[in-house]
Protein backbone atom coordinates (compact mmCIF):
# COMPACT_ATOMS: atom_id res chain seq x y z
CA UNK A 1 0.00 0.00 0.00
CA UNK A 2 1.23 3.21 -0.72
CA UNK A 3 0.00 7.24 -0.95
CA UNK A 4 -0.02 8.12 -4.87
CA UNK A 5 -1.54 11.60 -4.79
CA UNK A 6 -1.72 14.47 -1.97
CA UNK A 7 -3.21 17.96 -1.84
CA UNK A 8 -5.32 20.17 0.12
CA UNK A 9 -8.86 21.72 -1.17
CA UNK A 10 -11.80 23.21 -0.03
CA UNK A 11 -14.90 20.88 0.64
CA UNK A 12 -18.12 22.65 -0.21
CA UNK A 13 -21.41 22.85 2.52
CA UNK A 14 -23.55 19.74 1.00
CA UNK A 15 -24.95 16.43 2.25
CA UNK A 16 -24.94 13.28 1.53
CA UNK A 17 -27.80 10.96 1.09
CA UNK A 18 -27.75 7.32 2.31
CA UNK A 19 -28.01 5.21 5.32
CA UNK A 20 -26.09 5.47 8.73
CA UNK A 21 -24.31 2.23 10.41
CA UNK A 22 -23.77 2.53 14.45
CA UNK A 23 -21.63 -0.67 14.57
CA UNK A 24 -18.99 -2.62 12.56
CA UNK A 25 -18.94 -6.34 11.94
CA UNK A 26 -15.60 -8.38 12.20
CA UNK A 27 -13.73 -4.93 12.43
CA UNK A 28 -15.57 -3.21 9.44
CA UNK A 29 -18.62 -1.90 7.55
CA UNK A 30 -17.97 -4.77 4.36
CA UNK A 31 -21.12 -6.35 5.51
CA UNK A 32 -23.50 -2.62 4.91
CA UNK A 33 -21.35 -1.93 1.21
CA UNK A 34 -22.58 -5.57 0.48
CA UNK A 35 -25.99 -4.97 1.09
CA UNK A 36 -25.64 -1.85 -1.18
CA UNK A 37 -24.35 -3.18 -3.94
CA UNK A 38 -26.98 -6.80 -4.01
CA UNK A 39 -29.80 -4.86 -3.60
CA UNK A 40 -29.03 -1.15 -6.01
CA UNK A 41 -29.77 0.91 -3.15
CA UNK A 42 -27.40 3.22 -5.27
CA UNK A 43 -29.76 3.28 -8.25
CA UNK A 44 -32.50 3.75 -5.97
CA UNK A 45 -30.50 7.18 -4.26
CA UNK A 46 -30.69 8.40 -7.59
CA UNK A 47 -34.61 8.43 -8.86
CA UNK A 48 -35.12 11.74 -7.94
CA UNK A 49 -31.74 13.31 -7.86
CA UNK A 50 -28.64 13.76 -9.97
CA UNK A 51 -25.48 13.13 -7.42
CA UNK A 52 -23.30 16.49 -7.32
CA UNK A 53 -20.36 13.22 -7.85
CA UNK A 54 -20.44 9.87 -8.89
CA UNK A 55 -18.12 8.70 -6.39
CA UNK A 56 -19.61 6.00 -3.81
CA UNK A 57 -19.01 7.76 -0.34
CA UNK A 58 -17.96 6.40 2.84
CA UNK A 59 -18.29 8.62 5.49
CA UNK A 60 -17.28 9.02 9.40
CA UNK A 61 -18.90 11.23 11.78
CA UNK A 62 -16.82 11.12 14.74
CA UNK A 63 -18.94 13.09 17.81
CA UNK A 64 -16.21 12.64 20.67
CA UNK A 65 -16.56 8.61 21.47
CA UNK A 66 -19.36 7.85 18.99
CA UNK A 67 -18.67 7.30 15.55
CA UNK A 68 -21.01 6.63 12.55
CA UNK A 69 -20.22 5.62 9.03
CA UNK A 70 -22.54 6.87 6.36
CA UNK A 71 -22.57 5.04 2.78
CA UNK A 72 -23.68 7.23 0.03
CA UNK A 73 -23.50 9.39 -2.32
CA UNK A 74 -23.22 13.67 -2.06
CA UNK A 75 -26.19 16.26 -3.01
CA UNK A 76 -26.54 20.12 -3.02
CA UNK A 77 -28.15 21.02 0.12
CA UNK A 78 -32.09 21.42 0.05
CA UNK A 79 -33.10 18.53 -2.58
CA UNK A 80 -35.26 16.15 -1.15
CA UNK A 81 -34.20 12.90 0.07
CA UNK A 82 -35.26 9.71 -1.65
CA UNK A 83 -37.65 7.63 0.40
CA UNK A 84 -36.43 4.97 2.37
CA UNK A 85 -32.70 6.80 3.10
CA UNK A 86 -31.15 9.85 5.53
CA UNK A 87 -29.58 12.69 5.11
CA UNK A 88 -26.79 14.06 6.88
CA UNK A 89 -25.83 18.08 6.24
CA UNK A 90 -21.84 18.79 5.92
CA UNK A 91 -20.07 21.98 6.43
CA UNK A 92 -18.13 23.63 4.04
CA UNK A 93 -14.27 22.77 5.71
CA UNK A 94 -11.22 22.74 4.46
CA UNK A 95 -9.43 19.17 3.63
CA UNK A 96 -6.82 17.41 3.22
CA UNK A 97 -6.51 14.83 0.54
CA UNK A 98 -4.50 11.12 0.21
CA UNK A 99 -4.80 8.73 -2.84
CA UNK A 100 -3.88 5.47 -1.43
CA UNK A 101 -3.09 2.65 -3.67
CA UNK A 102 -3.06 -0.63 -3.02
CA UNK A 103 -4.83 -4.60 -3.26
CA UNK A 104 -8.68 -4.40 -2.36
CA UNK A 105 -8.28 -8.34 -2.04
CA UNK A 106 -6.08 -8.14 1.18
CA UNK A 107 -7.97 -5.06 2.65
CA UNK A 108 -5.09 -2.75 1.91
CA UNK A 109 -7.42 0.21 1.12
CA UNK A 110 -9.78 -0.16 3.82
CA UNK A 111 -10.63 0.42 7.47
CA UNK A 112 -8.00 1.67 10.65
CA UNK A 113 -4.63 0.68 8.77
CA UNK A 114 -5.21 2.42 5.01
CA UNK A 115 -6.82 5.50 6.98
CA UNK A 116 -3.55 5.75 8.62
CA UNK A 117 -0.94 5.78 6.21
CA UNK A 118 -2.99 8.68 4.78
CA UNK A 119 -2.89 10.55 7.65
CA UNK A 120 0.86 9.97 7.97
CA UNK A 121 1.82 10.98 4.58
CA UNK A 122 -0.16 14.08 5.12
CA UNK A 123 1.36 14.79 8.85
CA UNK A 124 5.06 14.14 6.73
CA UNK A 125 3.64 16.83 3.97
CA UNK A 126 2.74 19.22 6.66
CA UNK A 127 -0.85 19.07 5.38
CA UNK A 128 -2.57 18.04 8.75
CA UNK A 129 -1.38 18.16 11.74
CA UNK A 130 -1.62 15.42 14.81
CA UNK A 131 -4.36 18.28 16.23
CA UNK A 132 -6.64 17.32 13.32
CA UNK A 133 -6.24 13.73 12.99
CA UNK A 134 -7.14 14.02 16.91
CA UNK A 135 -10.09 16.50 16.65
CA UNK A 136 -11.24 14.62 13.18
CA UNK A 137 -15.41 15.29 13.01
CA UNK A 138 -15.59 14.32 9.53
CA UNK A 139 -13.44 12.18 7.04
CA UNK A 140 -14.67 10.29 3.72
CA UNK A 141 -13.53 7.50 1.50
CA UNK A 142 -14.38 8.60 -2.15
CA UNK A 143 -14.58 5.36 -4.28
CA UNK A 144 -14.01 7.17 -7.69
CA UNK A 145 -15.04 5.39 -10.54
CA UNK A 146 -11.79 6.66 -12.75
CA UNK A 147 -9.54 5.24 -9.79
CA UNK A 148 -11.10 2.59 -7.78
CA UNK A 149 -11.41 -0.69 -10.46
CA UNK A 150 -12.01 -3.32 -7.67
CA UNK A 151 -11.16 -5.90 -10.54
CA UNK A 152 -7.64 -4.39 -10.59
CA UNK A 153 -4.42 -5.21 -8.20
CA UNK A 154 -3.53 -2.60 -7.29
CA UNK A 155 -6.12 -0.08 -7.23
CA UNK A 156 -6.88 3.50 -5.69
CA UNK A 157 -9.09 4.88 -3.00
CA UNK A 158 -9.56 9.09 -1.92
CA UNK A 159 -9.60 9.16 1.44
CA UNK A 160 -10.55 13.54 2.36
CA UNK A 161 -9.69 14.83 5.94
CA UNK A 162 -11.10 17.75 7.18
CA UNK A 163 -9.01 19.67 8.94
CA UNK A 164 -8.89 23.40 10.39
């Protein structure tokens, strides 16, 4: 596994639409991106509203000890959300950004360890500090379609810090 890409950018106020998940199983969320992708709850976000991004989203909300991971897709704030999901408003923030490449089969790109070696390469590029990784409220994987080809070894995930 290794950081490919780095750079800091402004995340726009929007929200995502999808479905929140209180607890991991085995150590991760595989089980809730399963059930998206066997039953096209993705097509299903979409019948009433174009996506401001095609990108899949993974998202943590981290509220002091209580976490939730949000699987989804971003809108503009104000359209209505499909029935059947949630919506969850974001702040416009600044962020900081880490392509990590790596093998999907040997969970390389996913979970505590891949989240990690982003936020290292970024504390070594001076584009977070140890402040932000400890006061994180929001960070996302972005599963772009260009980059993340789960048929291919290796293959690339965005994971976006917001930091202050």
């Amino acid at each position: 596994m290794k950081v490919t890409h780095r750079n800091l950018v402004t995340e726009p106020a929007r929200q995502l639409f999808g479905l929140p998940y209180k607890k991991q199983e085995h150590g991760s969320y595989n089980y809730a991106w399963l059930d998206w992708e066997t039953t096209d709850k993705f097509k299903q976000l979409e019948t009433i509203n174009k996506p401001l991004d095609p990108a899949k989203i993974g998202l943590l909300v981290i509220d002091g000890d209580e976490t939730t991971y949000w699987i989804g897709k971003w809108f503009r704030k104000g359209q209505k959300v499909p029935e059947g999901f949630q919506a969850i408003a974001v702040p416009e923030s600044s962020a900081a950004v880490a392509w990590v490449n790596g093998n999907p089969d040997t969970g390389d790109l996913f979970g505590q360890r891949a989240m990690e070696t982003a936020h290292q390469e970024l504390v070594t590029r001076h584009m977070m500090t140890e402040d932000d990784w400890t006061n994180l409220t929001y960070v996302y994987e972005r599963y772009d379609p260009q980059r993340f080809q789960p048929e291919e070894n290796p293959t690339t995930l965005d994971y976006i810090f917001y930091v202050k």
